[in-house]
Protein backbone atom coordinates (compact mmCIF):
# COMPACT_ATOMS: atom_id res chain seq x y z
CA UNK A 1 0.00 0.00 0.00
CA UNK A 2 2.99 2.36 0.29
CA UNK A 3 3.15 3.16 -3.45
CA UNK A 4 -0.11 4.49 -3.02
CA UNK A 5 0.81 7.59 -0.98
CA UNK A 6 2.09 11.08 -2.20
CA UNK A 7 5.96 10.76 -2.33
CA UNK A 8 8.82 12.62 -1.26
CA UNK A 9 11.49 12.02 -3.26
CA UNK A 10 14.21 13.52 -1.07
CA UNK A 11 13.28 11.51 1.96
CA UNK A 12 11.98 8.32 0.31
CA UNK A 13 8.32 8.39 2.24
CA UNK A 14 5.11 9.32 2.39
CA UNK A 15 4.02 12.58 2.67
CA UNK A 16 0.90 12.65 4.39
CA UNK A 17 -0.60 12.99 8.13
CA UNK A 18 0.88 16.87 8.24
CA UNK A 19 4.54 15.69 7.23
CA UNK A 20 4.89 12.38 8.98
CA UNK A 21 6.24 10.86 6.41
CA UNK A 22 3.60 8.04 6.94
CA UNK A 23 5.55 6.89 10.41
CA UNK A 24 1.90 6.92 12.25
CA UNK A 25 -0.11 4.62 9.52
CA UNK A 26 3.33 2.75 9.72
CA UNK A 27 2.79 2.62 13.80
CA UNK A 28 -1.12 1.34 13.32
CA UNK A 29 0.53 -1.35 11.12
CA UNK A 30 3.30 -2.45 13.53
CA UNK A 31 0.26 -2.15 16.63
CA UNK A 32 -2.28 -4.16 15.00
CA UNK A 33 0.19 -6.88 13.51
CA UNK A 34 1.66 -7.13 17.17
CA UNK A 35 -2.14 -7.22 18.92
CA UNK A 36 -2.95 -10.18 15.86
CA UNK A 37 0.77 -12.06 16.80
CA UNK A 38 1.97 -11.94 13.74
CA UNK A 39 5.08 -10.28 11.59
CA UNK A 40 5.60 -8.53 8.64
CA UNK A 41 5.85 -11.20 5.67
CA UNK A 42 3.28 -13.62 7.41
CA UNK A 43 1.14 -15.70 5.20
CA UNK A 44 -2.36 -17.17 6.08
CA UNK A 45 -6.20 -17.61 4.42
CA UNK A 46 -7.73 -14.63 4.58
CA UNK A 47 -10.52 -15.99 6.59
CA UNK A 48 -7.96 -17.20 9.12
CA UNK A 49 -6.99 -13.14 9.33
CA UNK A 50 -10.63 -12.08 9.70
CA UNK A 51 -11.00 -14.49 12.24
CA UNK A 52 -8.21 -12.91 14.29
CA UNK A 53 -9.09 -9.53 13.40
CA UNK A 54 -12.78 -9.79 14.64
CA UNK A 55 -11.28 -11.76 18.33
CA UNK A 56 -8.84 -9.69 19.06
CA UNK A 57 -9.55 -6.20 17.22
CA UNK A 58 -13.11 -4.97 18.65
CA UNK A 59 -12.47 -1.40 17.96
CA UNK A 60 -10.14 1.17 16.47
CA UNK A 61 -9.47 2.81 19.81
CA UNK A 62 -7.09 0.02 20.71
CA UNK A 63 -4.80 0.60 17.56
CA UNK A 64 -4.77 4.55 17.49
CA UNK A 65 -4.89 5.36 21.12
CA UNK A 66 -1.60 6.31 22.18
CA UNK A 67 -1.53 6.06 26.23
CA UNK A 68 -0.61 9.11 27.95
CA UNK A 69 -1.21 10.86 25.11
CA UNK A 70 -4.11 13.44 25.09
CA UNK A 71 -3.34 13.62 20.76
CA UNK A 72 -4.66 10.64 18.94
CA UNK A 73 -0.98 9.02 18.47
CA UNK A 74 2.35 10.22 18.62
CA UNK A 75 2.16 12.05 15.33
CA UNK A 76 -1.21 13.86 15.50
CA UNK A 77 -2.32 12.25 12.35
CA UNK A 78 -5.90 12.02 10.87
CA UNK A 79 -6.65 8.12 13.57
CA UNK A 80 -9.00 10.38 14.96
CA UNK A 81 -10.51 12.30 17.97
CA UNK A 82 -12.77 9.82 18.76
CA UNK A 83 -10.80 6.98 18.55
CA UNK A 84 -8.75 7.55 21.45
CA UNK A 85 -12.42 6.57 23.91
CA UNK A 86 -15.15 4.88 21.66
CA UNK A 87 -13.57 3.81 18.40
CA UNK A 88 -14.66 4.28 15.04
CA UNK A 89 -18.57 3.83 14.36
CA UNK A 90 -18.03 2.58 10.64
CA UNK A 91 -15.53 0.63 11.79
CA UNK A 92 -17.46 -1.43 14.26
CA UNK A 93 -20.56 -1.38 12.29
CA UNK A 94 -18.65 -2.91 9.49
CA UNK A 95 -17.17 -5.62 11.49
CA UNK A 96 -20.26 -7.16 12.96
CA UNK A 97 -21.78 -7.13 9.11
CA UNK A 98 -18.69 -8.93 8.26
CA UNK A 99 -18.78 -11.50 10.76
CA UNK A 100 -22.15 -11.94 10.30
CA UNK A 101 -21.86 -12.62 6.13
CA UNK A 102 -18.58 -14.72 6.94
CA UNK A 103 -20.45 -16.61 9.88
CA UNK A 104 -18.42 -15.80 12.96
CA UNK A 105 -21.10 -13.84 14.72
């Protein structure tokens, strides 16, 4: 998904989330491959990944709060004000449709 961003060709990044460079969508990656136990590079059915995204992802608050932060992460990038207490609406609202059409609910 990188390619996809506006580049920077003097620093080799995204430019995006005021400047970051990307670093904060980076972050969410790193956070929500370390909450699912896996690394970069693994492989698995995509169902399998649902699965493990519906257990143990319930909400976007857990992957763009940033504890003892009162910014939504480190960066102050567009995560979201209301992430950081209740989550995402769409977010949630998409999940349980998911589960529902892929039979986990």
């Amino acid at each position: 998904m990188r390619g996809l961003c506006p580049r920077a060709p003097n620093l080799n990044a995204c430019v995006n989330v005021l400047g970051s460079g990307g670093l904060s969508n980076e972050k969410r990656d790193l956070d929500m491959l370390q909450r699912l136990g896996l690394t970069f590079g693994s492989s698995m059915p995509a169902r399998e990944l649902f699965r493990l995204i519906f257990e143990r992802i319930p909400s976007t608050a857990e992957i763009c709060r940033r504890d003892g932060s009162l910014c939504p992460s480190v960066w102050w990038d567009g995560c979201g004000e209301a992430n950081l207490k209740t989550g995402n609406a769409g977010y949630e609202k998409g999940r349980k449709e998911l589960m529902a059409k892929l039979g986990f609910a």
